[in-house]
Protein backbone atom coordinates (compact mmCIF):
# COMPACT_ATOMS: atom_id res chain seq x y z
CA UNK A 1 -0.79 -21.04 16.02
CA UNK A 2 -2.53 -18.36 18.30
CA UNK A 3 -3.56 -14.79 17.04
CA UNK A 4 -0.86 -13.16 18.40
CA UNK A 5 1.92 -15.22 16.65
CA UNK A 6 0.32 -15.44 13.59
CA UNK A 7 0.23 -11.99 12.88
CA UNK A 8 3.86 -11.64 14.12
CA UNK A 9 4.82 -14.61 11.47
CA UNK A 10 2.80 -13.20 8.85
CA UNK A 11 4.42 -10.03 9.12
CA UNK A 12 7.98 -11.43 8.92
CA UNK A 13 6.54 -13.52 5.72
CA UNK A 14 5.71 -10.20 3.85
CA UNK A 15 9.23 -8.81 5.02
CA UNK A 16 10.96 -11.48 3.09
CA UNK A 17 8.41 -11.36 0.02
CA UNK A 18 9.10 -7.16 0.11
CA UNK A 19 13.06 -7.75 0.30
CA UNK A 20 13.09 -10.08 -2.44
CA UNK A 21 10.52 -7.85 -4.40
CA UNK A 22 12.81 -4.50 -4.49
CA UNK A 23 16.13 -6.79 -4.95
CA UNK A 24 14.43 -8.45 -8.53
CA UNK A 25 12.62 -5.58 -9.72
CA UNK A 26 16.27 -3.25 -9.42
CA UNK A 27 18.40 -6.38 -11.12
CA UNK A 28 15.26 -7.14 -13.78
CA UNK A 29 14.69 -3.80 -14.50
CA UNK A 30 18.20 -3.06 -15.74
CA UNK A 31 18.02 -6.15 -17.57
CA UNK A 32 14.71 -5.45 -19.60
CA UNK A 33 15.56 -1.96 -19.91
CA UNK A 34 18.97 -3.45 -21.99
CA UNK A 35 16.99 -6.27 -23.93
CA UNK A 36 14.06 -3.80 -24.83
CA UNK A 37 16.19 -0.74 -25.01
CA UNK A 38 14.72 2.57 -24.49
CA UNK A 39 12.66 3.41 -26.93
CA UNK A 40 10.76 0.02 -26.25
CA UNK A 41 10.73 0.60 -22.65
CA UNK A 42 9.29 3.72 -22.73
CA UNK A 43 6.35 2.58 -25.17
CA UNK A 44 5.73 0.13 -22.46
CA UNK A 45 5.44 1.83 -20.05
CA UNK A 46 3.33 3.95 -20.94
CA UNK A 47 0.95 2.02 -22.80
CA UNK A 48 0.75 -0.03 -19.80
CA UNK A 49 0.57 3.04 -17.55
CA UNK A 50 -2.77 3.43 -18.94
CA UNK A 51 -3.95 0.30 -18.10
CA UNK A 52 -2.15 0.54 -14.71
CA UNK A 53 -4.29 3.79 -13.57
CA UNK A 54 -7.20 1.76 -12.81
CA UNK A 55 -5.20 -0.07 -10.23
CA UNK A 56 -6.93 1.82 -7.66
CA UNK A 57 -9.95 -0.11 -8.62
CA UNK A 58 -9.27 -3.46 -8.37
CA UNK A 59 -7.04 -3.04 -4.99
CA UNK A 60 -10.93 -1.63 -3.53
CA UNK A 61 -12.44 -4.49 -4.77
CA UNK A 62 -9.73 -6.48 -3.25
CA UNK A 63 -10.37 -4.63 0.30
CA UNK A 64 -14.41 -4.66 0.46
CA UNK A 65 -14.36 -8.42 -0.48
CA UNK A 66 -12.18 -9.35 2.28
CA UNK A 67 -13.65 -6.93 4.58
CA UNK A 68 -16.80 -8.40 4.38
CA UNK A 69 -15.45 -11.92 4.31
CA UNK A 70 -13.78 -11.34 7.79
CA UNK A 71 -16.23 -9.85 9.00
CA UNK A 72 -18.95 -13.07 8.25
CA UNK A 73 -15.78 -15.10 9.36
CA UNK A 74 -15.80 -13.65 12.76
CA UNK A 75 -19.74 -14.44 12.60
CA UNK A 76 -18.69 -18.00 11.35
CA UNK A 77 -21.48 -18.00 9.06
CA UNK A 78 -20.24 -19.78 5.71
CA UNK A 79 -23.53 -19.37 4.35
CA UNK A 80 -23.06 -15.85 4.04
CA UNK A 81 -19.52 -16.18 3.09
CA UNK A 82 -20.31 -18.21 0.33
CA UNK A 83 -23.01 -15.47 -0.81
CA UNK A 84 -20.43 -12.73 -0.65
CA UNK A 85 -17.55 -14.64 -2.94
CA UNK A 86 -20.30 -15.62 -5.30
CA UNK A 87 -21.35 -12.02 -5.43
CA UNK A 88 -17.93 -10.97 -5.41
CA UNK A 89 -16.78 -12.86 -8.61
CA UNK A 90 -19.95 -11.68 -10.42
CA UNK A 91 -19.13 -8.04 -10.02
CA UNK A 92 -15.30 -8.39 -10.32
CA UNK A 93 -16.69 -10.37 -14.39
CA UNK A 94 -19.07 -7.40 -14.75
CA UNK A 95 -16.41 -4.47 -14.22
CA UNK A 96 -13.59 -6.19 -15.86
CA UNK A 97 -15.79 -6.45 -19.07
CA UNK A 98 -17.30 -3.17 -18.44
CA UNK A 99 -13.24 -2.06 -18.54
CA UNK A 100 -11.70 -3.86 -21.10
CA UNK A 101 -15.18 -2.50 -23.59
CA UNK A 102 -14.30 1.14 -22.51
CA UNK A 103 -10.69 1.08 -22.99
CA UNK A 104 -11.15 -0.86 -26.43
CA UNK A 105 -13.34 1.93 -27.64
CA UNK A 106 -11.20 5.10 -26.48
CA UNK A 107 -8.01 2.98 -27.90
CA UNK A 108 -8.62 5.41 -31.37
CA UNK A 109 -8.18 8.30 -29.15
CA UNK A 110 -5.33 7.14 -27.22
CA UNK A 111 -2.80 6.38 -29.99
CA UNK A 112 -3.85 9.18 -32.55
CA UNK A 113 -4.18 11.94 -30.30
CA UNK A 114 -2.83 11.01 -27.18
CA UNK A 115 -0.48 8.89 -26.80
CA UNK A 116 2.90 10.32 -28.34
CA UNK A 117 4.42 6.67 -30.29
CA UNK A 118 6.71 6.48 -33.03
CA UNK A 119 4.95 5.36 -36.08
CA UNK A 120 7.00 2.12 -36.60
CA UNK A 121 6.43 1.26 -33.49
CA UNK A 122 2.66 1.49 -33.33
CA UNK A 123 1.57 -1.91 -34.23
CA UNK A 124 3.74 -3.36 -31.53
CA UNK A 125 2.35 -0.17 -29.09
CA UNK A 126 -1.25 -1.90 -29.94
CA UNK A 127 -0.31 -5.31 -29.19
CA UNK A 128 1.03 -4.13 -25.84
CA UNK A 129 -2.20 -2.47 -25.41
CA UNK A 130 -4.27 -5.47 -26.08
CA UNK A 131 -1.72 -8.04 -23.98
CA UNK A 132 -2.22 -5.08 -20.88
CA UNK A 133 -6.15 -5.44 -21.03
CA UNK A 134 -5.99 -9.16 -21.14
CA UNK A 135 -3.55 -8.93 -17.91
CA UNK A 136 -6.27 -6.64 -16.24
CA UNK A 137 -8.62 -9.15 -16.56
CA UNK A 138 -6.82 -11.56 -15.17
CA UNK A 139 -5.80 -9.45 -12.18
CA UNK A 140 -9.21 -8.69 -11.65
CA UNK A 141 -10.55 -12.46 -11.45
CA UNK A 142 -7.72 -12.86 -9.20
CA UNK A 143 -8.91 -10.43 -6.98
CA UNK A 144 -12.14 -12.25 -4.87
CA UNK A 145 -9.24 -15.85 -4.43
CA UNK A 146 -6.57 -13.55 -3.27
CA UNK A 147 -9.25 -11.53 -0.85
CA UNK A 148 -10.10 -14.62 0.55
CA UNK A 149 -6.94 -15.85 1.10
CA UNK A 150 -6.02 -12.85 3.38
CA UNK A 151 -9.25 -13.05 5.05
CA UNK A 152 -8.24 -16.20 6.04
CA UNK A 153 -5.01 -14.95 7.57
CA UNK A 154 -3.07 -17.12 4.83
CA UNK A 155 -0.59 -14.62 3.63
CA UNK A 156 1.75 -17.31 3.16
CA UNK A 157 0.47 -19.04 -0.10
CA UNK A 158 -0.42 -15.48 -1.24
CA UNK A 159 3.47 -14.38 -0.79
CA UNK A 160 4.50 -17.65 -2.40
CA UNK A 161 2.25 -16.83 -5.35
CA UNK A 162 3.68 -13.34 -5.72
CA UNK A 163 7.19 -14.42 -4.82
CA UNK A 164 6.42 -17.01 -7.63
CA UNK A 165 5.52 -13.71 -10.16
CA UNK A 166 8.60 -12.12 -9.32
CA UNK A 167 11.20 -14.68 -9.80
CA UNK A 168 9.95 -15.20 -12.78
CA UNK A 169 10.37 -11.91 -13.62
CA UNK A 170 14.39 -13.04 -14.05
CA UNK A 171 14.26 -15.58 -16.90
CA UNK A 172 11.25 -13.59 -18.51
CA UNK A 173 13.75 -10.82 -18.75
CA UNK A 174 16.58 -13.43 -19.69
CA UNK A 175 14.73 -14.87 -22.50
CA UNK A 176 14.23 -11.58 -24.57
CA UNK A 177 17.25 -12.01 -25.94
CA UNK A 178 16.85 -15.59 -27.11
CA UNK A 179 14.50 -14.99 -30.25
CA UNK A 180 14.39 -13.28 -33.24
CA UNK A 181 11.28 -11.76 -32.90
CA UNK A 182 9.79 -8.61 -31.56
CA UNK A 183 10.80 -7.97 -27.80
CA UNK A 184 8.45 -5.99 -27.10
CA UNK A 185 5.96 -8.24 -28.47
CA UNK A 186 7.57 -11.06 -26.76
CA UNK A 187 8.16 -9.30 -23.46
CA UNK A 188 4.13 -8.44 -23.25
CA UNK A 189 2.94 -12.00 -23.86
CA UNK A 190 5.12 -13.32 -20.98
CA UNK A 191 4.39 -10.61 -18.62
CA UNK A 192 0.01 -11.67 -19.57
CA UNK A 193 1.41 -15.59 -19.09
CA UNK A 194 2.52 -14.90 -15.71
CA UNK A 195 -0.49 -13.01 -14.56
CA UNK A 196 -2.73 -15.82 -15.91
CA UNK A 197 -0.64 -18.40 -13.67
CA UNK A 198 -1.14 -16.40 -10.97
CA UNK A 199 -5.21 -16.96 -11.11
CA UNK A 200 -4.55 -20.42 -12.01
CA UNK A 201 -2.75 -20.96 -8.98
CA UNK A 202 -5.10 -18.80 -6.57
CA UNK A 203 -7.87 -20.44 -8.44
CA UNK A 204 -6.93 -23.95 -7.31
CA UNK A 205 -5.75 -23.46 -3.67
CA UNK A 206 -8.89 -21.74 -3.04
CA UNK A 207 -11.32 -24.09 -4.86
CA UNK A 208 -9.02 -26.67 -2.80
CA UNK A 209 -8.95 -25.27 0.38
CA UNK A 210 -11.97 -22.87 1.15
CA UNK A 211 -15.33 -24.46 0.58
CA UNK A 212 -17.10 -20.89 0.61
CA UNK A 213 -15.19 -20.54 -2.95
CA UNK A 214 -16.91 -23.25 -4.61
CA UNK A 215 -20.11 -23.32 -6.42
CA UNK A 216 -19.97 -20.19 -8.09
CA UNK A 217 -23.20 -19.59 -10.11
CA UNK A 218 -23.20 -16.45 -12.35
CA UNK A 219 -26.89 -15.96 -12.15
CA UNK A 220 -26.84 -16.83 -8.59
CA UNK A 221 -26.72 -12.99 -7.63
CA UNK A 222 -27.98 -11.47 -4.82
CA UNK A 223 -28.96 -7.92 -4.81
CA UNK A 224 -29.17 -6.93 -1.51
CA UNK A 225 -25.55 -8.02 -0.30
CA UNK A 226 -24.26 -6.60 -4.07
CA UNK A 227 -25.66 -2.85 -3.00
CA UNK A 228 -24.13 -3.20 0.06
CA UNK A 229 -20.53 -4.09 -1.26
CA UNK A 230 -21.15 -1.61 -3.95
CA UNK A 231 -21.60 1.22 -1.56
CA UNK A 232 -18.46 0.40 1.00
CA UNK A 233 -16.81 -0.30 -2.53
CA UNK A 234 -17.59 3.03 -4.06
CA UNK A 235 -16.38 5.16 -0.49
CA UNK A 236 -13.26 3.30 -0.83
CA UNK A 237 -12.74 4.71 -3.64
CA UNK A 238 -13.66 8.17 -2.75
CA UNK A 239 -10.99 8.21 0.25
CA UNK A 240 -8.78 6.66 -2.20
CA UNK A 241 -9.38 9.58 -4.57
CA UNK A 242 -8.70 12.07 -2.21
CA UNK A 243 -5.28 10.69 -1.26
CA UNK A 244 -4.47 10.62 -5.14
CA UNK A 245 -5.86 14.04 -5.67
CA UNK A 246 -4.10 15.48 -2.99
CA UNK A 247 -1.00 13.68 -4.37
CA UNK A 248 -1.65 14.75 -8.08
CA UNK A 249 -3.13 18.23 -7.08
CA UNK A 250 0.03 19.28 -5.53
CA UNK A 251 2.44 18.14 -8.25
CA UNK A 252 0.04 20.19 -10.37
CA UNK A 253 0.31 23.64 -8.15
CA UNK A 254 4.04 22.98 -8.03
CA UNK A 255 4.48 22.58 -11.72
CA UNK A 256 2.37 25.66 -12.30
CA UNK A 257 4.53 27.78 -9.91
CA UNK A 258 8.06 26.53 -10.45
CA UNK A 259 7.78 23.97 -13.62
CA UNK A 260 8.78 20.63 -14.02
CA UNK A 261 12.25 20.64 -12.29
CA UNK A 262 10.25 21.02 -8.84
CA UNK A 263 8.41 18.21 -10.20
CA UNK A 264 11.15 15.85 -10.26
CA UNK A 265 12.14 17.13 -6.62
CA UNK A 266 8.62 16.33 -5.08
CA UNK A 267 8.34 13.37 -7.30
CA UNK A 268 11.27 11.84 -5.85
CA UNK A 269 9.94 11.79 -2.45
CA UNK A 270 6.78 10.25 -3.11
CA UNK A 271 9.30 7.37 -4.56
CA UNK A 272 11.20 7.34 -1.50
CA UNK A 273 7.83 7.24 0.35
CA UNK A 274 7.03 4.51 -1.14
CA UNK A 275 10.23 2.52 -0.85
CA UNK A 276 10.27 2.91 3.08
CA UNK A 277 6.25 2.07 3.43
CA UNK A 278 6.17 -1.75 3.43
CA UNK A 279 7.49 -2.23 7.08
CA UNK A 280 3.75 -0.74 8.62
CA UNK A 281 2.28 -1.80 5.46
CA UNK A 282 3.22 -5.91 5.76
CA UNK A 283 2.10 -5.26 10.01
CA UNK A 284 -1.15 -3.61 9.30
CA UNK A 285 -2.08 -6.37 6.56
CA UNK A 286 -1.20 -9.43 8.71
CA UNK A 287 -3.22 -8.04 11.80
CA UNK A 288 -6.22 -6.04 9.55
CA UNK A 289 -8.02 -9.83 9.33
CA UNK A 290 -7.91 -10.01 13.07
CA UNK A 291 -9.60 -6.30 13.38
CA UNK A 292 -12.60 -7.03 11.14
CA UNK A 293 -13.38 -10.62 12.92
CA UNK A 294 -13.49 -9.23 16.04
CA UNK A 295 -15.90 -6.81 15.02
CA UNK A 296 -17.70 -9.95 13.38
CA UNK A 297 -17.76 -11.95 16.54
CA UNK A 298 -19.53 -9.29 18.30
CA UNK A 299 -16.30 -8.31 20.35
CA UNK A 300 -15.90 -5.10 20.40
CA UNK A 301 -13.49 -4.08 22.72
CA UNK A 302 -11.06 -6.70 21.48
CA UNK A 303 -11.52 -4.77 17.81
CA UNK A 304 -10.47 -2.09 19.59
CA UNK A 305 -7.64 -2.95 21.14
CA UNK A 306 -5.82 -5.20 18.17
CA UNK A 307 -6.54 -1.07 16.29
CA UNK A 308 -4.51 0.27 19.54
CA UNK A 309 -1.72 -2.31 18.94
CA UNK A 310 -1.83 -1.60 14.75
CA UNK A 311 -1.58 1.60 15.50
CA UNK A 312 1.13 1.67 18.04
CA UNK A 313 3.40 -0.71 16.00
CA UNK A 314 2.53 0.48 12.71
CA UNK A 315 4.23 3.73 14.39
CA UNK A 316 7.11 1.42 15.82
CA UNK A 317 8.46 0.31 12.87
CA UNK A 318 8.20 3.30 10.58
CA UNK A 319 9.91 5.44 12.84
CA UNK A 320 12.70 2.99 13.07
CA UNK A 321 13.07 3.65 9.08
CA UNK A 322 11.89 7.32 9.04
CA UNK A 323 14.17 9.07 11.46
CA UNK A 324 17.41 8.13 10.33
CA UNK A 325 15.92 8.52 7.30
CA UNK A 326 15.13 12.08 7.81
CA UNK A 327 18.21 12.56 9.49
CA UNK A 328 20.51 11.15 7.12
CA UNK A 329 18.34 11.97 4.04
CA UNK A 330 20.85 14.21 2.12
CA UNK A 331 23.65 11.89 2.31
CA UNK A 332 21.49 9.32 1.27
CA UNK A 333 20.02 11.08 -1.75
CA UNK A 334 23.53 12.03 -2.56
CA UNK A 335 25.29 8.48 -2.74
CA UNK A 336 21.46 7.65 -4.70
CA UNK A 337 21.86 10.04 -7.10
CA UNK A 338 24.38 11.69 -9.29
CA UNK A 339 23.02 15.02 -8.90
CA UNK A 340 20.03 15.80 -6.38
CA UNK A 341 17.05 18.13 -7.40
CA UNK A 342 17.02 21.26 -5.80
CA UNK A 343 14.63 20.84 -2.65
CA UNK A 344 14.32 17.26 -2.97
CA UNK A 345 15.39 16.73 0.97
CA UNK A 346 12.85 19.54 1.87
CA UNK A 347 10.51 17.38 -0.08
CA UNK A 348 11.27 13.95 0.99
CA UNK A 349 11.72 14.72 5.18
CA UNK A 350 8.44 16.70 5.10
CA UNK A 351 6.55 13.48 3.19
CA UNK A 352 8.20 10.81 5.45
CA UNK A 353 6.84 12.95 8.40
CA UNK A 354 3.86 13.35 7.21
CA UNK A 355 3.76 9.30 7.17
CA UNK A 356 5.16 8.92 10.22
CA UNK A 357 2.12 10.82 11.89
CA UNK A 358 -0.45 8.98 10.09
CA UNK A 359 0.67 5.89 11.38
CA UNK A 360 -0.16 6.77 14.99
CA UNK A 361 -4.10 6.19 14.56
CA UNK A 362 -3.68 4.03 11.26
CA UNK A 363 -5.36 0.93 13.07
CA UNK A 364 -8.53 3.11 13.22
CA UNK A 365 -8.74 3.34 9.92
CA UNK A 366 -8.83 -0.37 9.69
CA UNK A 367 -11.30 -0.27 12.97
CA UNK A 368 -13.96 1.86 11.20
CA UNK A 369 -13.89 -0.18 7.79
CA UNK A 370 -15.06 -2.89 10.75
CA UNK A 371 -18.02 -1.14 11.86
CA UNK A 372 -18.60 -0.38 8.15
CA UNK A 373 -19.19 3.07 8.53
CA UNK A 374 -17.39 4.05 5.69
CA UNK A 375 -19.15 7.11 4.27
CA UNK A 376 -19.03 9.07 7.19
CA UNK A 377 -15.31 8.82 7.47
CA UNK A 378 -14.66 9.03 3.60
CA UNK A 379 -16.68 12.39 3.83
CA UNK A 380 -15.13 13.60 7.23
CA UNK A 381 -11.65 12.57 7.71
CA UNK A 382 -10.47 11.72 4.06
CA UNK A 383 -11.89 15.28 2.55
CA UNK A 384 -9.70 16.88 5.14
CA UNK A 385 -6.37 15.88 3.17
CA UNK A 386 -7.77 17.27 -0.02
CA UNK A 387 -7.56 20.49 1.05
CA UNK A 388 -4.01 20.49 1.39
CA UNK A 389 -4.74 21.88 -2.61
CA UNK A 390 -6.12 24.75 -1.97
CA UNK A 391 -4.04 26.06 0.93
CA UNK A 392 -0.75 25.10 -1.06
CA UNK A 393 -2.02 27.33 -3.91
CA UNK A 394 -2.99 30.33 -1.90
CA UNK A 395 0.19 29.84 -0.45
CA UNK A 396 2.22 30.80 -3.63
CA UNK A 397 -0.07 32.87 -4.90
CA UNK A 398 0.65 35.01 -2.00
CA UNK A 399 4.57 34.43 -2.68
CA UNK A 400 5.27 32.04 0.58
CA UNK A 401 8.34 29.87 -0.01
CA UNK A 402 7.70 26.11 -1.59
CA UNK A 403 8.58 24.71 2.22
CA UNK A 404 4.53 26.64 3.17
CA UNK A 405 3.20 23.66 1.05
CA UNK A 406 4.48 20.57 3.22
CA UNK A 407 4.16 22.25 6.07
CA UNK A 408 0.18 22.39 5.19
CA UNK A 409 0.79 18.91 4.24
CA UNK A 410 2.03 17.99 7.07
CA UNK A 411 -0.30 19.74 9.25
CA UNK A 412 -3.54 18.41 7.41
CA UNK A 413 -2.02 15.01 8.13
CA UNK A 414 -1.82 15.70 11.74
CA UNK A 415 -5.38 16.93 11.31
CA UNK A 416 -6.88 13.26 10.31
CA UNK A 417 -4.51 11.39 12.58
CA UNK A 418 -6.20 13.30 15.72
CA UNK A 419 -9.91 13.78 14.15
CA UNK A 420 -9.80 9.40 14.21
CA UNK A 421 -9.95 9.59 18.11
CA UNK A 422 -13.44 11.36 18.33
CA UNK A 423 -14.84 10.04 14.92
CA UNK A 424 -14.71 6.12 16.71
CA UNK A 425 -15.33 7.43 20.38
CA UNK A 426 -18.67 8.68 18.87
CA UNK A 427 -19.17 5.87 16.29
CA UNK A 428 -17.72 2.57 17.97
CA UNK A 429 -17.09 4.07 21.62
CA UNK A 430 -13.59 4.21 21.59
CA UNK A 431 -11.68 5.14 25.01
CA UNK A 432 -9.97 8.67 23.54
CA UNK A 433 -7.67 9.09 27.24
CA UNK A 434 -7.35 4.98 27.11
CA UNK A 435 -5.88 5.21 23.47
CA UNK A 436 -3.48 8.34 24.55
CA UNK A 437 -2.50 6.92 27.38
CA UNK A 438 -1.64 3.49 25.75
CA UNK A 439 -0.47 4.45 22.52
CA UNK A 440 0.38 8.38 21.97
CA UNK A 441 1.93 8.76 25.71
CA UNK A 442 3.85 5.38 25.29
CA UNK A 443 5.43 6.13 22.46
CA UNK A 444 6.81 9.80 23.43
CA UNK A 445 9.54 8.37 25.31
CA UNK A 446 11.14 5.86 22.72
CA UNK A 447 10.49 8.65 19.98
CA UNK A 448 12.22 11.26 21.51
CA UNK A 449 15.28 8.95 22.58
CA UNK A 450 15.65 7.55 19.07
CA UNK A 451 16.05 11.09 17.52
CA UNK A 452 18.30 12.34 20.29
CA UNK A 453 20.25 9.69 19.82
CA UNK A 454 20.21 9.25 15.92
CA UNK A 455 20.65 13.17 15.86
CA UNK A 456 23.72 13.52 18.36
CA UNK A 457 25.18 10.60 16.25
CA UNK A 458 24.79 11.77 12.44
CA UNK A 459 26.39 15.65 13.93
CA UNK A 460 29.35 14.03 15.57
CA UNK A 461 30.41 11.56 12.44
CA UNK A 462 29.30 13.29 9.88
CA UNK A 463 30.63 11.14 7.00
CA UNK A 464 29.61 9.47 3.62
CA UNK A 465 28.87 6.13 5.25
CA UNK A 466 27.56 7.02 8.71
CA UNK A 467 24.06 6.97 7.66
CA UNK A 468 24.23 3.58 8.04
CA UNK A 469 25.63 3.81 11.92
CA UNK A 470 22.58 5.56 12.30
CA UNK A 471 20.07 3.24 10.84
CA UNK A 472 21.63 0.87 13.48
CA UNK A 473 21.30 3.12 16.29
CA UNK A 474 17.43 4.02 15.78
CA UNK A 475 16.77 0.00 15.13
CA UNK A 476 18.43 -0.34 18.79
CA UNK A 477 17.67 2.22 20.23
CA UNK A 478 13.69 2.50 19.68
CA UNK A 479 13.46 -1.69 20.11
CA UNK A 480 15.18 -1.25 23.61
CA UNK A 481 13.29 1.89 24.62
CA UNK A 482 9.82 0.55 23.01
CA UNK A 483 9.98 -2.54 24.64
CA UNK A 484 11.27 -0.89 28.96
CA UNK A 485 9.22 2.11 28.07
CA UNK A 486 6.53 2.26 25.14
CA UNK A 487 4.79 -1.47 25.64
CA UNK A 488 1.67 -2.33 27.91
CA UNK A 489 1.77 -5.36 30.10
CA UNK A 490 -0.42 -7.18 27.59
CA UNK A 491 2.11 -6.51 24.91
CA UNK A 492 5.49 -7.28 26.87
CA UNK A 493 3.88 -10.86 27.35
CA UNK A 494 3.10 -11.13 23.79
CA UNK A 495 6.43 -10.40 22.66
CA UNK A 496 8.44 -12.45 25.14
CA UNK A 497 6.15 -15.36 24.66
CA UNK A 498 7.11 -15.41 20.64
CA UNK A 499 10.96 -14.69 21.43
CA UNK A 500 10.36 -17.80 23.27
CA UNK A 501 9.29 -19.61 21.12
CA UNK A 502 11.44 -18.71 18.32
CA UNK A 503 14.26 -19.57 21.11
CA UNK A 504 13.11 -23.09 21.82
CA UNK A 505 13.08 -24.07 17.88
């Protein structure tokens, strides 16, 4: 299987494993939410909410390890490969300890003055506690097998493992009503049983399969290639920071201003966001391998390109989910909802815009991380969307309407979408006029027929149901258009050799 179609089949993979993901999680959550009943569920959830904050850390972990592996791939040194999962599992054993020690000793402080649980339901609160830190560590050995899986472009024994962890999300759910025992209890043991199988399982294939993974030595540590990961590690973080303060700090600003109704409006969106992200999420992961090899094998301009083509379809298939999705979004909120928070469609067309620009240079992100120079971009581009804070505040201070804040949002996201063009034309010498001309001018076209179209449409039947009409119309209409208008020659050949393909099987 070539480059080209790999990506394209490891995209389609993650489709399936995202489809099947959101169909469980709605039919197990109402399921577990009945078995555990409120009270129980809410306990969980935020006990393991607490546990679940540090998230952020193991997912950079995740992304330095297979940055680096990908990028010693491209070199085809093993050696080095080998040095960098040895080093890897070290640090993930060191932090997980360093975790589970800190949030055993500020447990005191979380359920007596914290944490707001019913006193007959503290013992069980604690267990939950105790099950959630074993589960971290878990996740977090999991992390350097599961970073070298997508380094090695195998996405499909990684979706097969997490397919595996949500299926089994069904009879775990199912078998809370079989015993006489504490659910809750119960429902926290299974939940740390399935995140142990998981490292089993990545834990074999990769011992199995990937000779760098073998012969792991704790005490073989080396210091030089630690400091290194430790620094693009700790910037990842940073930049991650600043799209969780921003995210946070405006929620705050809002809920000083208006209170905790405009919470629940803005909140929603972010949810929605969320929902409608895996299409240039499951693209950007199958092809972000590809990006950081290149830049391993000394190939530059082919780095550079594969970021043009992220980029460019990242945009593709968001917009085929955004725009009817901004178009139609108070119809759809309405047949969501029973009653929609005021501002909620403001909030939600202004975020999904806001994604949909970000998408157009999102492949540089993944091009920089390449050339590794990751402070000067966390400290450039990624500060820029934390000041979205302060402008949103002096914007109600001064009495501006709640709509002043996404349009700052918005425009400090257009900001960092355009300032990626001369940060890599003065760090890895990208083409700025080559990438307009092949991505931004390309796309103009298909865009602006899609929301004609789509827009035209949703006026003319406006009904409860013809959201879905237009759904249809943008998938048609901005595949058609992208394809005679918004696709270089390179990229017509690429998709008419996998139609192909998929033809003659």
């Amino acid at each position: 299987m070539n480059s080209s179609t790999r990506v394209i089949y490891n995209t389609g993979i993650q489709y399936v494993r995202n489809v099947v993901s959101v169909l469980v999680s709605l039919y197990v959550t109402r399921l577990i939410l009945d078995a555990l009943g409120v009270e129980n569920y809410g306990i969980y959830a935020v006990v393991g909410g607490v546990v679940a904050m540090l998230s952020f850390i193991q997912s950079s972990l995740s992304g330095t390890t297979q940055r680096y592996l990908s990028f010693h791939q491209g070199r085809d040194d093993i050696s080095m490969q080998r040095s960098i999962f040895n080093n890897s599992v070290v640090t993930q054993l060191l932090i997980s300890i360093l975790l589970i020690v800190i949030l055993v000793a500020i447990k005191p402080l979380l359920f007596r003055g914290i944490l707001n649980i019913p006193a007959t339901r503290m013992e069980a609160a604690i267990w939950v506690y105790y099950c959630m830190l074993v589960s971290l560590f878990f996740t977090m050995q999991s992390t350097p097998y599961l970073a070298t899986l997508i380094a090695h472009e195998n996405i499909l024994f990684a979706t097969v493992v997490q397919l595996v962890d949500t299926l089994l999300k069904i009879p775990i759910a199912l078998s809370l009503t079989w015993f006489s025992v504490d659910r809750l209890k119960l429902y926290a043991i299974l939940v740390v049983s399935v995140q142990a199988l998981n490292y089993l399982l990545y834990y074999l294939y990769s011992k199995r399969k990937y000779p760098e993974t073998t012969g792991v030595r704790l005490f073989s540590f080396k210091k030089r290639i630690f400091l290194d990961m430790f620094f693009f590690m700790g910037w990842t973080i940073y930049s991650t920071g600043c799209i969780v303060g921003r995210t946070q700090g405006i929620a705050i600003v809002l809920n000083k201003f208006f209170g905790a109704a405009m919470n629940a409006a803005y909140g929603l969106s972010l949810t929605v966001s969320g929902q409608l992200s895996f299409l240039s999420t499951s693209l950007r992961n199958a092809i972000n391998p590809q990006i950081i090899k290149a830049e391993g094998a000394g190939d530059r301009n082919k780095m550079l390109r594969l970021s043009e083509i992220s980029s460019k379809f990242s945009f593709i298939l968001m917009a085929i989910i955004t725009i009817p999705g901004i178009i139609e979004m108070r119809s759809l909120l309405s047949l969501w909802l029973k009653e929609v928070p005021d501002h909620a469609v403001m909030f939600c067309q202004f975020i999904l815009l806001s994604n949909l620009i970000d998408q157009l240079t999102s492949g540089l992100i993944t091009a920089n991380k390449a050339i590794g120079d990751i402070r000067s971009y966390s400290l450039i581009i990624n500060t820029i969307k934390l000041l979205t804070v302060p402008v949103a505040l002096i914007c109600l201070y001064f009495g501006l309407p709640v709509v002043s804040v996404m349009i700052g949002y918005v425009f400090f996201e257009m900001v960092c979408a355009i300032a990626r063009l001369p940060f890599l034309h003065v760090t890895a010498g990208l083409s700025v006029d080559g990438f307009v001309s092949r991505v931004f001018l390309r796309l103009l076209t298909p865009t602006l027929l899609t929301i004609s179209i789509c827009y035209a449409y949703s006026r003319l039947l406006n009904t409860s149901w013809s959201f879905l009409g237009t759904f249809g119309l943008s998938l048609c209409t901005m595949a058609g258009s992208t394809f005679l208008f918004g696709l270089c020659v390179d990229e017509k050949r690429l998709i008419s050799q996998f139609t192909e393909k998929i033809r003659k099987r």
